[in-house]
N, C-alpha and C. Protein backbone atom coordinates (compact mmCIF):
# COMPACT_ATOMS: atom_id res chain seq x y z
N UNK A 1 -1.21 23.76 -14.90
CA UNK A 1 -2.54 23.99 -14.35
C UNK A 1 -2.64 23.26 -13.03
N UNK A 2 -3.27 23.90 -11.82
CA UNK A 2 -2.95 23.26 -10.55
C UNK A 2 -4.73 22.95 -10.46
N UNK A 3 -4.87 22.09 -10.08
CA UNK A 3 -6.32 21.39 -9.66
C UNK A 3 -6.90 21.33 -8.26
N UNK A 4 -7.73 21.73 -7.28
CA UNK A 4 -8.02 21.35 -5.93
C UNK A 4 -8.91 20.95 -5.67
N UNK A 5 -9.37 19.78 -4.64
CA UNK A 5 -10.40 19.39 -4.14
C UNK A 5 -10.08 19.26 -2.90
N UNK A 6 -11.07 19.56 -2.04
CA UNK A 6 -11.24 19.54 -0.73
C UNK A 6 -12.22 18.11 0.27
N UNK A 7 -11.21 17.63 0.73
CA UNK A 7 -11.92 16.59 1.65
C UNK A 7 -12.15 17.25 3.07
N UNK A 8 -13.49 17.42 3.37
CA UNK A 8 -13.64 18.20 4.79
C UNK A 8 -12.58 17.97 5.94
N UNK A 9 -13.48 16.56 6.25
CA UNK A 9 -12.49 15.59 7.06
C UNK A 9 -11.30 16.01 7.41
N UNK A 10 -10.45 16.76 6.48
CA UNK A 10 -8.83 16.96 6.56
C UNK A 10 -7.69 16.69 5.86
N UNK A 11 -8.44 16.86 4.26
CA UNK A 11 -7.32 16.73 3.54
C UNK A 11 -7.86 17.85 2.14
N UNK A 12 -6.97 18.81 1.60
CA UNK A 12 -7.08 19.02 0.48
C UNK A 12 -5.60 18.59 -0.32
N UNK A 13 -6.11 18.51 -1.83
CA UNK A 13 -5.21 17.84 -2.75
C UNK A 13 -5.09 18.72 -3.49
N UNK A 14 -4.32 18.86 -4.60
CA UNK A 14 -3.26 19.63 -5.36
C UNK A 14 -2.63 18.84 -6.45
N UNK A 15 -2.50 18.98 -7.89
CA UNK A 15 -2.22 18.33 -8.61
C UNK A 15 -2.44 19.00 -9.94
N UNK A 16 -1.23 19.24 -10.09
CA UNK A 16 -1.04 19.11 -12.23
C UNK A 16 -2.05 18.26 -12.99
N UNK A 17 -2.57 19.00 -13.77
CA UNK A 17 -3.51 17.55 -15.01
C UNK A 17 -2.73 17.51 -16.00
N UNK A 18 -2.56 16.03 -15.70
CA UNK A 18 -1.25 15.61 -16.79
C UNK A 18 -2.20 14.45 -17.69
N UNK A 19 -2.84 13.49 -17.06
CA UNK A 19 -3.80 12.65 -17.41
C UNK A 19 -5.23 13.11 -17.01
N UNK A 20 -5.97 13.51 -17.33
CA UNK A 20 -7.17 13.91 -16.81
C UNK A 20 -8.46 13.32 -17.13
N UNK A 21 -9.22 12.50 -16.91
CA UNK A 21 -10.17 11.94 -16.59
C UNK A 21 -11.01 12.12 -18.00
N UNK A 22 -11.92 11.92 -18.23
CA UNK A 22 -12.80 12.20 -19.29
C UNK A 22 -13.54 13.61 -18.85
N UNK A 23 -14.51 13.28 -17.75
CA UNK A 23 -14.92 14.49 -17.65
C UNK A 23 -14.64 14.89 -16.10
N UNK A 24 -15.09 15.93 -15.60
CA UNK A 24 -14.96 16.63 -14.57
C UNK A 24 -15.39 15.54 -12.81
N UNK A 25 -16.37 14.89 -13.52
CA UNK A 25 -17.23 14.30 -12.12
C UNK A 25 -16.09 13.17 -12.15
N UNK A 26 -15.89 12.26 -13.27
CA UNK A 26 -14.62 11.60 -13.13
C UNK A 26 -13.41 11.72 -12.52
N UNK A 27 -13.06 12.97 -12.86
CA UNK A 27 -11.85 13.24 -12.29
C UNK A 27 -12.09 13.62 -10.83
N UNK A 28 -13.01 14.00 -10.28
CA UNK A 28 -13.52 14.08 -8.84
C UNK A 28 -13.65 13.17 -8.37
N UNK A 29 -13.52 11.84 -8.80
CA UNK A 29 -13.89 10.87 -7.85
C UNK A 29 -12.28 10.06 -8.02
N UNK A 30 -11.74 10.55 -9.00
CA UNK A 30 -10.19 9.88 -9.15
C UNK A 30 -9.67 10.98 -7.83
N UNK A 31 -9.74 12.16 -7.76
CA UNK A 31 -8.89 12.78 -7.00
C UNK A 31 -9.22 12.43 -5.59
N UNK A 32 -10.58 12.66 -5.50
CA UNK A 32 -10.94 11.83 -3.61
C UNK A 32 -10.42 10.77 -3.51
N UNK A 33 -10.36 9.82 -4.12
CA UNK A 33 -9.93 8.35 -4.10
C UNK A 33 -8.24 8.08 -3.67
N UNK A 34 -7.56 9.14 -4.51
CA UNK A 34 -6.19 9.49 -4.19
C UNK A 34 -5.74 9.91 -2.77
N UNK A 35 -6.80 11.10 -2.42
CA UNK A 35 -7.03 11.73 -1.33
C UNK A 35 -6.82 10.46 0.09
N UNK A 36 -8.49 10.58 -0.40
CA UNK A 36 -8.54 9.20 0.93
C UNK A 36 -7.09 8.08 1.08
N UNK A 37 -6.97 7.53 0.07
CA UNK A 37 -5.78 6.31 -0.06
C UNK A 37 -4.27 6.99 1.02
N UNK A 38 -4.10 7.94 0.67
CA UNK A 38 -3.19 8.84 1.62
C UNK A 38 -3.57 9.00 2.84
N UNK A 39 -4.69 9.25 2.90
CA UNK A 39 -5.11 9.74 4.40
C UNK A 39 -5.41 8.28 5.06
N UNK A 40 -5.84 7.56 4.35
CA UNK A 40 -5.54 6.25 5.52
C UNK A 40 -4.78 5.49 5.50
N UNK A 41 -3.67 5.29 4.69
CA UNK A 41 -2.23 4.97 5.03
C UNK A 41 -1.61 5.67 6.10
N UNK A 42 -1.78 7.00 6.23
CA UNK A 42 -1.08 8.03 7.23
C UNK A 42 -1.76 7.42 8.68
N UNK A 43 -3.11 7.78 8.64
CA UNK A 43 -3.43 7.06 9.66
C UNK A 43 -3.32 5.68 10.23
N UNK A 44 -3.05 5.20 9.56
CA UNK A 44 -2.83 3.46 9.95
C UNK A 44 -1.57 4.01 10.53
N UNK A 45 -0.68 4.29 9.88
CA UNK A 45 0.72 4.87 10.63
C UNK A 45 0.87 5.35 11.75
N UNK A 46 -0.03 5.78 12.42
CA UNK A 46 0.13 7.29 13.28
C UNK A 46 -0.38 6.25 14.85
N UNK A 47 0.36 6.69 15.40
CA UNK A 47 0.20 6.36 17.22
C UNK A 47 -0.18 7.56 17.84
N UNK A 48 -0.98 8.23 18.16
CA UNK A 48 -0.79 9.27 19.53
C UNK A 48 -0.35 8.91 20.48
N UNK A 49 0.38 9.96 20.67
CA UNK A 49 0.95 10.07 22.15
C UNK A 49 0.09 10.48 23.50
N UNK A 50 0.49 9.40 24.20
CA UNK A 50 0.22 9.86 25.30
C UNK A 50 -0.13 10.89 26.20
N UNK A 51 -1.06 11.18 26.54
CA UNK A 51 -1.61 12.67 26.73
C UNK A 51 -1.42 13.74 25.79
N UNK A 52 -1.85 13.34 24.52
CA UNK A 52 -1.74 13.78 23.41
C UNK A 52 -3.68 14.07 22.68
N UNK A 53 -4.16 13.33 23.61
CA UNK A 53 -5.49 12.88 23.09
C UNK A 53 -6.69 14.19 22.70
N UNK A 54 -7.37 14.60 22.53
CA UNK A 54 -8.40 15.45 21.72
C UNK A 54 -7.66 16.98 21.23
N UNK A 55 -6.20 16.27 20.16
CA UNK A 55 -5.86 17.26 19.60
C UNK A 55 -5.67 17.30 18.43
N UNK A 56 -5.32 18.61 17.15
CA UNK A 56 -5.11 18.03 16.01
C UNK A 56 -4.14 19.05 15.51
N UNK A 57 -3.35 18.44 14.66
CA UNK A 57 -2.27 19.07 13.74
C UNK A 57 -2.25 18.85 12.36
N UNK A 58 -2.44 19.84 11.62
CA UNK A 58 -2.16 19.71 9.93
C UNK A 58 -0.74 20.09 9.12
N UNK A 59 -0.46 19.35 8.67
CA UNK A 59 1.05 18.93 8.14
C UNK A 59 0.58 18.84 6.46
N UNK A 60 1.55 19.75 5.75
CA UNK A 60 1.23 19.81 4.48
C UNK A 60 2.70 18.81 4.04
N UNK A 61 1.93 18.26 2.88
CA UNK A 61 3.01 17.12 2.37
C UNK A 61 2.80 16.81 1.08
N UNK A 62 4.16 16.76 0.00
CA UNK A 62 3.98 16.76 -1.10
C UNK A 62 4.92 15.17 -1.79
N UNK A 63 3.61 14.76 -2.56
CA UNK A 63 4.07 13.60 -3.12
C UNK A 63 4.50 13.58 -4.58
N UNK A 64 4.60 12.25 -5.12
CA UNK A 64 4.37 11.78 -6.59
C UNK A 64 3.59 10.66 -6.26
N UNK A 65 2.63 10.98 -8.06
CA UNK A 65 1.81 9.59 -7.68
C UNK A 65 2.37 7.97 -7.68
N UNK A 66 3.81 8.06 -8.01
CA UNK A 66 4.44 7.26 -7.72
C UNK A 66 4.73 6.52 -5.88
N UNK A 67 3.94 7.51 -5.26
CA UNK A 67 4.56 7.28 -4.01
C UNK A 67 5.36 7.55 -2.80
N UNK A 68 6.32 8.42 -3.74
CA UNK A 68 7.50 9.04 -3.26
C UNK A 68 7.36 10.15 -2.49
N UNK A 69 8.20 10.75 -1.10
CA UNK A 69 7.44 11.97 -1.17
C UNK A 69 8.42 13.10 -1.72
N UNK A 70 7.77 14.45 -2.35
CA UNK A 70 8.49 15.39 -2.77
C UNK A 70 9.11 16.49 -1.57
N UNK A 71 10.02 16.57 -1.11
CA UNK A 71 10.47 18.10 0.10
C UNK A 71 10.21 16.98 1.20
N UNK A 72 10.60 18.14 1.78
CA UNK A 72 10.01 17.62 3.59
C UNK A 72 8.84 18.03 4.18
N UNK A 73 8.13 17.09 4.42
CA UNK A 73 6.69 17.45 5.63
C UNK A 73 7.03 18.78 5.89
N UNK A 74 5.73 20.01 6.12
CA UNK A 74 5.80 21.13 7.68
C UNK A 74 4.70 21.04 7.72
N UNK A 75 4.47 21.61 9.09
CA UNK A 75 2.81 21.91 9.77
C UNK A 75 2.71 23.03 8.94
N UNK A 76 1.15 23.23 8.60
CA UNK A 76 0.44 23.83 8.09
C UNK A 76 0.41 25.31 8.96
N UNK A 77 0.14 26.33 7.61
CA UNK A 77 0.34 27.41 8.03
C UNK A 77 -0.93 27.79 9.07
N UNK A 78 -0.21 28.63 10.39
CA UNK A 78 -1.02 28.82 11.10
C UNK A 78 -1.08 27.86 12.38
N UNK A 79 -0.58 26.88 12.64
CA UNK A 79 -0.36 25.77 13.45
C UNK A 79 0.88 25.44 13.68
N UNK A 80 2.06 26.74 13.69
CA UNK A 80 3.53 26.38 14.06
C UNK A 80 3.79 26.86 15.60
N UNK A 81 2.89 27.72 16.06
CA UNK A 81 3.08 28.11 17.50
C UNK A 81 2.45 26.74 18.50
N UNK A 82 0.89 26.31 17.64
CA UNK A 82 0.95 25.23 18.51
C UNK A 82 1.68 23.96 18.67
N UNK A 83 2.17 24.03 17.40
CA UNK A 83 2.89 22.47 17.10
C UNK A 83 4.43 22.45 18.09
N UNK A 84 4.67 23.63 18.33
CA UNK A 84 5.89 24.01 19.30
C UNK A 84 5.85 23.79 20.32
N UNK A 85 4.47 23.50 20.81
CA UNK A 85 3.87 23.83 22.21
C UNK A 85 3.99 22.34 22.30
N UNK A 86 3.67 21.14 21.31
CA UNK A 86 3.42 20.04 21.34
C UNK A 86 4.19 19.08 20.45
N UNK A 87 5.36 19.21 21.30
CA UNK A 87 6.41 18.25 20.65
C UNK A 87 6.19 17.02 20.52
N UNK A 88 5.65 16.30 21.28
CA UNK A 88 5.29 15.36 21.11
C UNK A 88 4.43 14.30 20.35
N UNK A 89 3.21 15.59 19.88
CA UNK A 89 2.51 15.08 18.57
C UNK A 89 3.27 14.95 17.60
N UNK A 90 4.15 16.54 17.36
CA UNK A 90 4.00 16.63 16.18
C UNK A 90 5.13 15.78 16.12
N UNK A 91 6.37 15.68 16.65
CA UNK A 91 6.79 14.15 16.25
C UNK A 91 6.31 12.78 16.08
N UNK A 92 5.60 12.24 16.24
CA UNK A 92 4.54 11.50 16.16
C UNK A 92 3.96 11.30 15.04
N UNK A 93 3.47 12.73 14.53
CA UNK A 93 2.99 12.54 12.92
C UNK A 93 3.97 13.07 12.22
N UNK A 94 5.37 13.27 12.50
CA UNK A 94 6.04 13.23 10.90
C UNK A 94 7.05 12.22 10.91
N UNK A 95 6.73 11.09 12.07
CA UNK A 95 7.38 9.67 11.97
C UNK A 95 6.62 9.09 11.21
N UNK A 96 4.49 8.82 11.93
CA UNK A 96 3.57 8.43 10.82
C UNK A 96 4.30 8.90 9.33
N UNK A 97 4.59 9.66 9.21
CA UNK A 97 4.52 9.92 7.58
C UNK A 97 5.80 9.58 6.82
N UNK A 98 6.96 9.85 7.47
CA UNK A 98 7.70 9.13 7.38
C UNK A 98 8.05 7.62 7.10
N UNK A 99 7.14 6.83 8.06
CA UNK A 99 7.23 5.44 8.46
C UNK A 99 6.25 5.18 7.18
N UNK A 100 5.56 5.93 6.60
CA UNK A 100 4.01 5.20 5.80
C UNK A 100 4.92 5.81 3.94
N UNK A 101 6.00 5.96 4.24
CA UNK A 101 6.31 5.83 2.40
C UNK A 101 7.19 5.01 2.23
N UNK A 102 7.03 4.67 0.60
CA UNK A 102 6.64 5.11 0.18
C UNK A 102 4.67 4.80 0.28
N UNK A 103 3.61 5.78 -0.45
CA UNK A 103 2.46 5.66 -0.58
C UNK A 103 1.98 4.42 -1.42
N UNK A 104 1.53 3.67 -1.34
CA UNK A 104 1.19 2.64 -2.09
C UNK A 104 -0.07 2.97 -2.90
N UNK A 105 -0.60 2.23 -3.99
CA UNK A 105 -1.97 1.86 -4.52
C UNK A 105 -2.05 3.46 -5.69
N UNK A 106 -1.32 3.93 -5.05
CA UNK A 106 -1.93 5.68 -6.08
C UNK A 106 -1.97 5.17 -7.34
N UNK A 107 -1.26 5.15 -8.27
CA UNK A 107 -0.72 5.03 -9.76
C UNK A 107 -2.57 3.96 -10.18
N UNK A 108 -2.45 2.77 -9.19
CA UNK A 108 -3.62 2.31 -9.75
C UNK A 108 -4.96 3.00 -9.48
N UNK A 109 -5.17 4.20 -8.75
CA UNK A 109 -6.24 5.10 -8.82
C UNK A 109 -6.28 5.89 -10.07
N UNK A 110 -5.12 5.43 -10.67
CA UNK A 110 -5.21 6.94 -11.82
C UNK A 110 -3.92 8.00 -11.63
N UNK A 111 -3.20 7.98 -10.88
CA UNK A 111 -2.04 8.41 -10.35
C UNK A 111 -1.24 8.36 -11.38
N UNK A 112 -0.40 9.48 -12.01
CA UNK A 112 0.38 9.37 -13.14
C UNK A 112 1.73 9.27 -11.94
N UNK A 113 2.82 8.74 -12.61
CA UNK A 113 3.88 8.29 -11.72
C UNK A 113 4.77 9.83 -11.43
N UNK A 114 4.77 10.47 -12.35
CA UNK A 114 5.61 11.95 -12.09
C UNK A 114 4.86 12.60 -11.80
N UNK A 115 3.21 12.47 -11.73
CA UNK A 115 2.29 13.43 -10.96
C UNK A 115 2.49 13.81 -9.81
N UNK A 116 2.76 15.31 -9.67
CA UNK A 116 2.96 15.65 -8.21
C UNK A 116 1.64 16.50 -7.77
N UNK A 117 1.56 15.77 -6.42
CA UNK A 117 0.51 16.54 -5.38
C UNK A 117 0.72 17.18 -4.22
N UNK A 118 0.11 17.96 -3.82
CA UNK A 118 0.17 18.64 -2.50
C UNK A 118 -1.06 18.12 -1.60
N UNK A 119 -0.73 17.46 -0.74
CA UNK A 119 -1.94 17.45 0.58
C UNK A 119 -1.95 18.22 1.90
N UNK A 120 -2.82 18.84 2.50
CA UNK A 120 -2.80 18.87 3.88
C UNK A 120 -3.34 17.61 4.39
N UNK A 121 -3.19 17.46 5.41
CA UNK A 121 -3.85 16.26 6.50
C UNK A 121 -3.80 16.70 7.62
N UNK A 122 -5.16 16.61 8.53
CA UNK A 122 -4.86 17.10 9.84
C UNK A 122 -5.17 15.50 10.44
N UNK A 123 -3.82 15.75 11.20
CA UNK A 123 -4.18 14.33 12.57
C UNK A 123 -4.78 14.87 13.39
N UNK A 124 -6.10 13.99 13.87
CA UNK A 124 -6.94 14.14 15.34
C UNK A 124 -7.21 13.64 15.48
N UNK A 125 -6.64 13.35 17.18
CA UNK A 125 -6.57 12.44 17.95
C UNK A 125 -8.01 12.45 18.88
């Protein structure tokens, strides 16, 4: 069973219920919590580049709640012509993501350790 919640901001999540919360509002606030924890590790990570500034790229990326990540990073569908155009970001954010695993803190949100997730994240700069 695949689960989604959507963080406006720039992240949706993806996840098997392997452990699932008591009830529904619970598990909504375990999955944002997961959410966010990713998205600002990534960002703490992330430098823009230099004349890089009021742009954004979404990079889908799959973890365990262990931390680990599952595959390799790609930009999000729909954002491969620009990300071509802008080598320079998008290297940039798949060093951030790179440089920021493994993910820390998940497992103590509720994160089962073989739980795997899918995020988008858009960097904007």
């Amino acid at each position: 069973m695949i689960r989604t919640f959507f963080i406006f901001a720039a992240i949706s999540l993806a996840a098997p219920a392997l452990a699932q919360p008591a009830t529904p509002e619970e598990y909504a606030k375990q999955t944002q919590a997961i959410a966010i924890r990713v998205q600002q590790q990534l960002m703490a990570c992330w430098t823009v580049p230099e004349g890089e500034e009021n742009e954004r790229l979404a990079v889908d990326i799959g973890f365990f709640g262990a931390g680990a990540l599952d595959g390799v990073p790609v930009v999000a569908l729909g954002m491969e012509k620009f990300a071509s155009k802008r080598p320079l970001l998008t290297e940039s954010v798949m060093e951030a993501i790179a440089g920021c695993v493994p993910f820390e803190g998940l497992e103590a949100l509720g994160a089962g350790a073989e739980e795997r997730f899918a995020v988008t994240i858009t960097f904007q700069s």
